[in-house]
Each structure stands twice: as C-alpha cells, then as structure tokens.
N, C-alpha and C. Protein backbone atom coordinates (compact mmCIF):
# COMPACT_ATOMS: atom_id res chain seq x y z
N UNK A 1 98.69 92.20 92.89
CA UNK A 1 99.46 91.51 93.88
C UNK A 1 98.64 90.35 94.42
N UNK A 2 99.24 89.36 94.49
CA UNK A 2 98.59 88.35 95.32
C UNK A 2 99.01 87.79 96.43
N UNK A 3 98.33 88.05 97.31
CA UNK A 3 98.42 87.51 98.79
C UNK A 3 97.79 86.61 99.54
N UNK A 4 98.43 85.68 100.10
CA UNK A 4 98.41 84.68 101.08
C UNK A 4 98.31 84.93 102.51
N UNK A 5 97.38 84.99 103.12
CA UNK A 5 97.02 86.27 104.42
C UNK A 5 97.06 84.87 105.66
N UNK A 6 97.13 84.69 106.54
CA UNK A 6 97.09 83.71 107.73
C UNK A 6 95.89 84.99 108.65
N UNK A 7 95.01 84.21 108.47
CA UNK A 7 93.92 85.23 109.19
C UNK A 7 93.14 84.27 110.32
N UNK A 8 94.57 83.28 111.31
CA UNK A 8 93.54 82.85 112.20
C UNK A 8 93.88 83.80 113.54
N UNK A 9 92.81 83.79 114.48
CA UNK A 9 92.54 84.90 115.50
C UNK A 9 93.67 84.69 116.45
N UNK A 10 94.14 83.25 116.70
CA UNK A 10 95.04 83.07 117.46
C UNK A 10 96.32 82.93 116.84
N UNK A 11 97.10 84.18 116.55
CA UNK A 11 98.34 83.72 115.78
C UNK A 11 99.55 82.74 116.55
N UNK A 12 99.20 82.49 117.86
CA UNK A 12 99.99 81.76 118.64
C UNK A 12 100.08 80.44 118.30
N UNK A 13 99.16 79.71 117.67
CA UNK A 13 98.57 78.62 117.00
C UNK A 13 99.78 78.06 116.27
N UNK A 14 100.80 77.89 116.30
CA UNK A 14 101.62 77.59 115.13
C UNK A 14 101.36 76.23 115.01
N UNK A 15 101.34 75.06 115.64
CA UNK A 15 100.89 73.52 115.56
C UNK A 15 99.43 73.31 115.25
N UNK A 16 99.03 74.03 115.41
CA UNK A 16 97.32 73.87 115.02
C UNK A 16 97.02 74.53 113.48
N UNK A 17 95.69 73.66 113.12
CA UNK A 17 95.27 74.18 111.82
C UNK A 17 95.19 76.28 112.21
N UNK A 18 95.03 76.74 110.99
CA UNK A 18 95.07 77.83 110.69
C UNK A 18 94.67 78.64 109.37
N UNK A 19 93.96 79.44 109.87
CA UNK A 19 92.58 80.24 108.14
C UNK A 19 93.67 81.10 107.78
N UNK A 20 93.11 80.82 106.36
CA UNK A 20 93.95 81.43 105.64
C UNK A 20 93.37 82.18 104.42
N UNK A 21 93.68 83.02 103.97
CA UNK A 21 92.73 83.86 102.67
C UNK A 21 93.91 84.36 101.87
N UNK A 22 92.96 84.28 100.59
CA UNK A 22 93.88 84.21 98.73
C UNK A 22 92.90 86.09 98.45
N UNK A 23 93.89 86.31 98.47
CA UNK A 23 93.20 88.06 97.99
C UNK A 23 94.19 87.97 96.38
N UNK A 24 94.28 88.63 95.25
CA UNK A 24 94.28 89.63 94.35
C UNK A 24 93.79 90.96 94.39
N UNK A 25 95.45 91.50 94.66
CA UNK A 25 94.76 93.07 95.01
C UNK A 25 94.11 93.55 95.96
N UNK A 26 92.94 94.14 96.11
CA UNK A 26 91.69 93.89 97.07
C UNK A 26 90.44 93.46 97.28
N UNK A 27 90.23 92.23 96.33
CA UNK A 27 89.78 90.96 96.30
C UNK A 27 90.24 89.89 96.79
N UNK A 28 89.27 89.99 98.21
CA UNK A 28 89.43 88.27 98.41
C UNK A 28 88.67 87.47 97.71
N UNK A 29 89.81 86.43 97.63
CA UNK A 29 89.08 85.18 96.51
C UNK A 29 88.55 84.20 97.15
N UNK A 30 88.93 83.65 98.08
CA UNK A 30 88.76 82.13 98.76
C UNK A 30 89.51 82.52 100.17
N UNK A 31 89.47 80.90 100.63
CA UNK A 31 89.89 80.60 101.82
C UNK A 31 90.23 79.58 102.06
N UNK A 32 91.08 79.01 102.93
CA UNK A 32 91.37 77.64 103.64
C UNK A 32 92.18 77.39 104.33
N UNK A 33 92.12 76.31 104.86
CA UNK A 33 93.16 76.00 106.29
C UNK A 33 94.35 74.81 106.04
N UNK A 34 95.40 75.46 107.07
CA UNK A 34 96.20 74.57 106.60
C UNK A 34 97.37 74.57 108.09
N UNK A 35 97.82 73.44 108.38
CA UNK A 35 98.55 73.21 109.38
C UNK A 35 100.29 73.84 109.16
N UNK A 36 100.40 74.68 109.97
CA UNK A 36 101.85 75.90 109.52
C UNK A 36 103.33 74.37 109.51
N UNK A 37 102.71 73.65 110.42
CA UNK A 37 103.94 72.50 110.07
C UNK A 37 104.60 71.64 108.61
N UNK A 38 103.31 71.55 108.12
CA UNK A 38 102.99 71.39 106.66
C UNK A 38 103.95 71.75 105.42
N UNK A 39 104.53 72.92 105.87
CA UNK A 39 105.17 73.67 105.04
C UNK A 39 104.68 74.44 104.14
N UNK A 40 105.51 75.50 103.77
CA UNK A 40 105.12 76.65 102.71
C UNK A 40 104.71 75.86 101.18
N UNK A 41 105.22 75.11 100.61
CA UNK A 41 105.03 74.42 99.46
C UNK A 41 103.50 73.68 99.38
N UNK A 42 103.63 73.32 101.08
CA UNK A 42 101.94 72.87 101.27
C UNK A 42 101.23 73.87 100.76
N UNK A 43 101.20 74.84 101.55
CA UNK A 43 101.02 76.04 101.98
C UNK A 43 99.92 76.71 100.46
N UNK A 44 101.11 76.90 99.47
CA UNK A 44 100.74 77.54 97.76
C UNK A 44 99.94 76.31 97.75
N UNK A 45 100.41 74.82 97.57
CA UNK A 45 99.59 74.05 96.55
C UNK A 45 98.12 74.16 97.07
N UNK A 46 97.92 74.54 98.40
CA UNK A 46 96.25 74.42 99.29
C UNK A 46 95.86 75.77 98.91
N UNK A 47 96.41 76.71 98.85
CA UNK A 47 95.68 78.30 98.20
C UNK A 47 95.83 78.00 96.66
N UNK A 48 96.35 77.19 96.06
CA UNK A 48 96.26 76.89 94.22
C UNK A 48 94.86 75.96 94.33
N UNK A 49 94.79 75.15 95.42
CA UNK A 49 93.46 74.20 95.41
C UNK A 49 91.93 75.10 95.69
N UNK A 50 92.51 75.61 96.77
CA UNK A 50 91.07 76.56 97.11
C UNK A 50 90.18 77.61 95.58
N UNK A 51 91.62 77.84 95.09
CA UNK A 51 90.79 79.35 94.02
C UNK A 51 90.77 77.86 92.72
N UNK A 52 91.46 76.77 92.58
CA UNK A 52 90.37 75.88 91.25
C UNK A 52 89.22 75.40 91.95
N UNK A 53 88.79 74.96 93.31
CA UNK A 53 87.66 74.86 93.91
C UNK A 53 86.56 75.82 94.02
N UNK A 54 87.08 76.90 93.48
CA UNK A 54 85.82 77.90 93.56
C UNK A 54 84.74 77.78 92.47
N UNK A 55 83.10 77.50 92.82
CA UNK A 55 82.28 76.92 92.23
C UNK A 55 81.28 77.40 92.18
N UNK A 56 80.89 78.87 93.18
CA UNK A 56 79.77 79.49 93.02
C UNK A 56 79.76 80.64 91.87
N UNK A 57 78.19 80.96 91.89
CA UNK A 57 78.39 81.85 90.84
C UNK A 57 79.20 83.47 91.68
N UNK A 58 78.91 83.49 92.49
CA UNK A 58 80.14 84.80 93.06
C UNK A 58 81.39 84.54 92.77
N UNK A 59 82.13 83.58 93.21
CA UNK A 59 83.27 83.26 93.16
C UNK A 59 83.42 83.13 91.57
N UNK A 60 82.54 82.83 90.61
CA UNK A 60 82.88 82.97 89.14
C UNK A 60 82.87 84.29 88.93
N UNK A 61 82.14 84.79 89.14
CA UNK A 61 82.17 86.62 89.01
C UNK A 61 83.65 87.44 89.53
N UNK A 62 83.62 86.86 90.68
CA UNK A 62 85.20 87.19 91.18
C UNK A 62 86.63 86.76 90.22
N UNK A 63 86.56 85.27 89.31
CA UNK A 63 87.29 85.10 88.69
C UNK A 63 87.05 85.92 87.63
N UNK A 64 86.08 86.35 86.89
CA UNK A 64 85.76 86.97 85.75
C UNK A 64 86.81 88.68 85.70
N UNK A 65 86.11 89.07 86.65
CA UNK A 65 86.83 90.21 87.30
C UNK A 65 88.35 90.46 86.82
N UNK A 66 88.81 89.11 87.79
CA UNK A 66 90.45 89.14 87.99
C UNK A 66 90.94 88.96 86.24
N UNK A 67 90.56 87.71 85.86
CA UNK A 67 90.67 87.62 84.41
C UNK A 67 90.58 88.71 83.48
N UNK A 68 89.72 89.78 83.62
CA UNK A 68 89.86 91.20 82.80
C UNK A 68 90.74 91.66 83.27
N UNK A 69 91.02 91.99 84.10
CA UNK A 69 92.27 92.86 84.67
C UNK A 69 93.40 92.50 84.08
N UNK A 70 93.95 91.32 84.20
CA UNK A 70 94.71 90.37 83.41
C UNK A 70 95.34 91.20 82.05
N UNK A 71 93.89 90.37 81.71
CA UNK A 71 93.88 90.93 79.84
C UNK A 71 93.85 92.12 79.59
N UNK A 72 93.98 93.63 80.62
CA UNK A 72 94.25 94.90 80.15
C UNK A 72 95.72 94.65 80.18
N UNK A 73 96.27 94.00 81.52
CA UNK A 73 97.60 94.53 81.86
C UNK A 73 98.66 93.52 80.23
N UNK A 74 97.95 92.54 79.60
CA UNK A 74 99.07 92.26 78.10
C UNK A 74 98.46 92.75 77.55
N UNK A 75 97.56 93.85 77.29
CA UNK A 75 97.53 94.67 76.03
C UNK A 75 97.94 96.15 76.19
N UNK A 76 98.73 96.02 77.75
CA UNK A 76 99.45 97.69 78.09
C UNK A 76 98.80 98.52 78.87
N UNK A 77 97.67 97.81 79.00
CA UNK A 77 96.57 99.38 79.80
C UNK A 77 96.82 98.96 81.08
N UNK A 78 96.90 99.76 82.12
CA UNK A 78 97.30 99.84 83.53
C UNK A 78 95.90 100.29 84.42
C-alpha cells in the first residue's frame, strides 16, 4: 500500500505549507512539503518528486527493498 500521510503537527494549517511523508507499507520513504491549496494533483506530482529525489545510500537501500518486494508479487509469491 502506498501512502501519502500529512504529518504536520498543526493540522489546522490548511493555508500554510505542510509535511508530508511517502510510506510503502511500513516503510517510510521520503518526505516533503506542500501547500494544501495547491491541490491534490500538486499534491502526487511533489510525493512522485520527493521518492525520484532520493539520493542517499539509505534511501537506495530503501528503494532496493521496495523493488524486491515488487518482483515477488509478478512472479506470485505473496
């Protein structure tokens, strides 16, 4: 499952920027902020930007991860 989490402290915030976290499953992947006015379409394309921005070697390990998982679930294994 992948989720789009709004994890800023003040959820009252709706006009103001706001953190946000990209989990798979129960891996968080990344993070970033984004203004809720913006729109939802904003919204995906800035969590699609954050996880191709990921550049450390953790965050490669984290993709590595997700990527096996992947490749069990088209060859049937659960």
């Amino acid at each position: 499952m992948i989720k789009i989490i709004n994890v800023t402290k003040d959820d009252s915030n709706i006009y103001g920027e706001n953190d946000y976290e990209v989990w798979i499953n129960t891996r968080l992947l990344t993070s970033f902020k984004h203004f809720r006015k913006e729109g939802l379409a904003m919204c995906l394309r800035k969590a699609a930007d954050a996880v191709d921005n990921m550049k450390t070697q953790e965050d490669l390990n984290k993709l590595k991860v997700i990527y096996e998982m992947f490749q069990g679930i088209d060859k049937g294994v659960k």
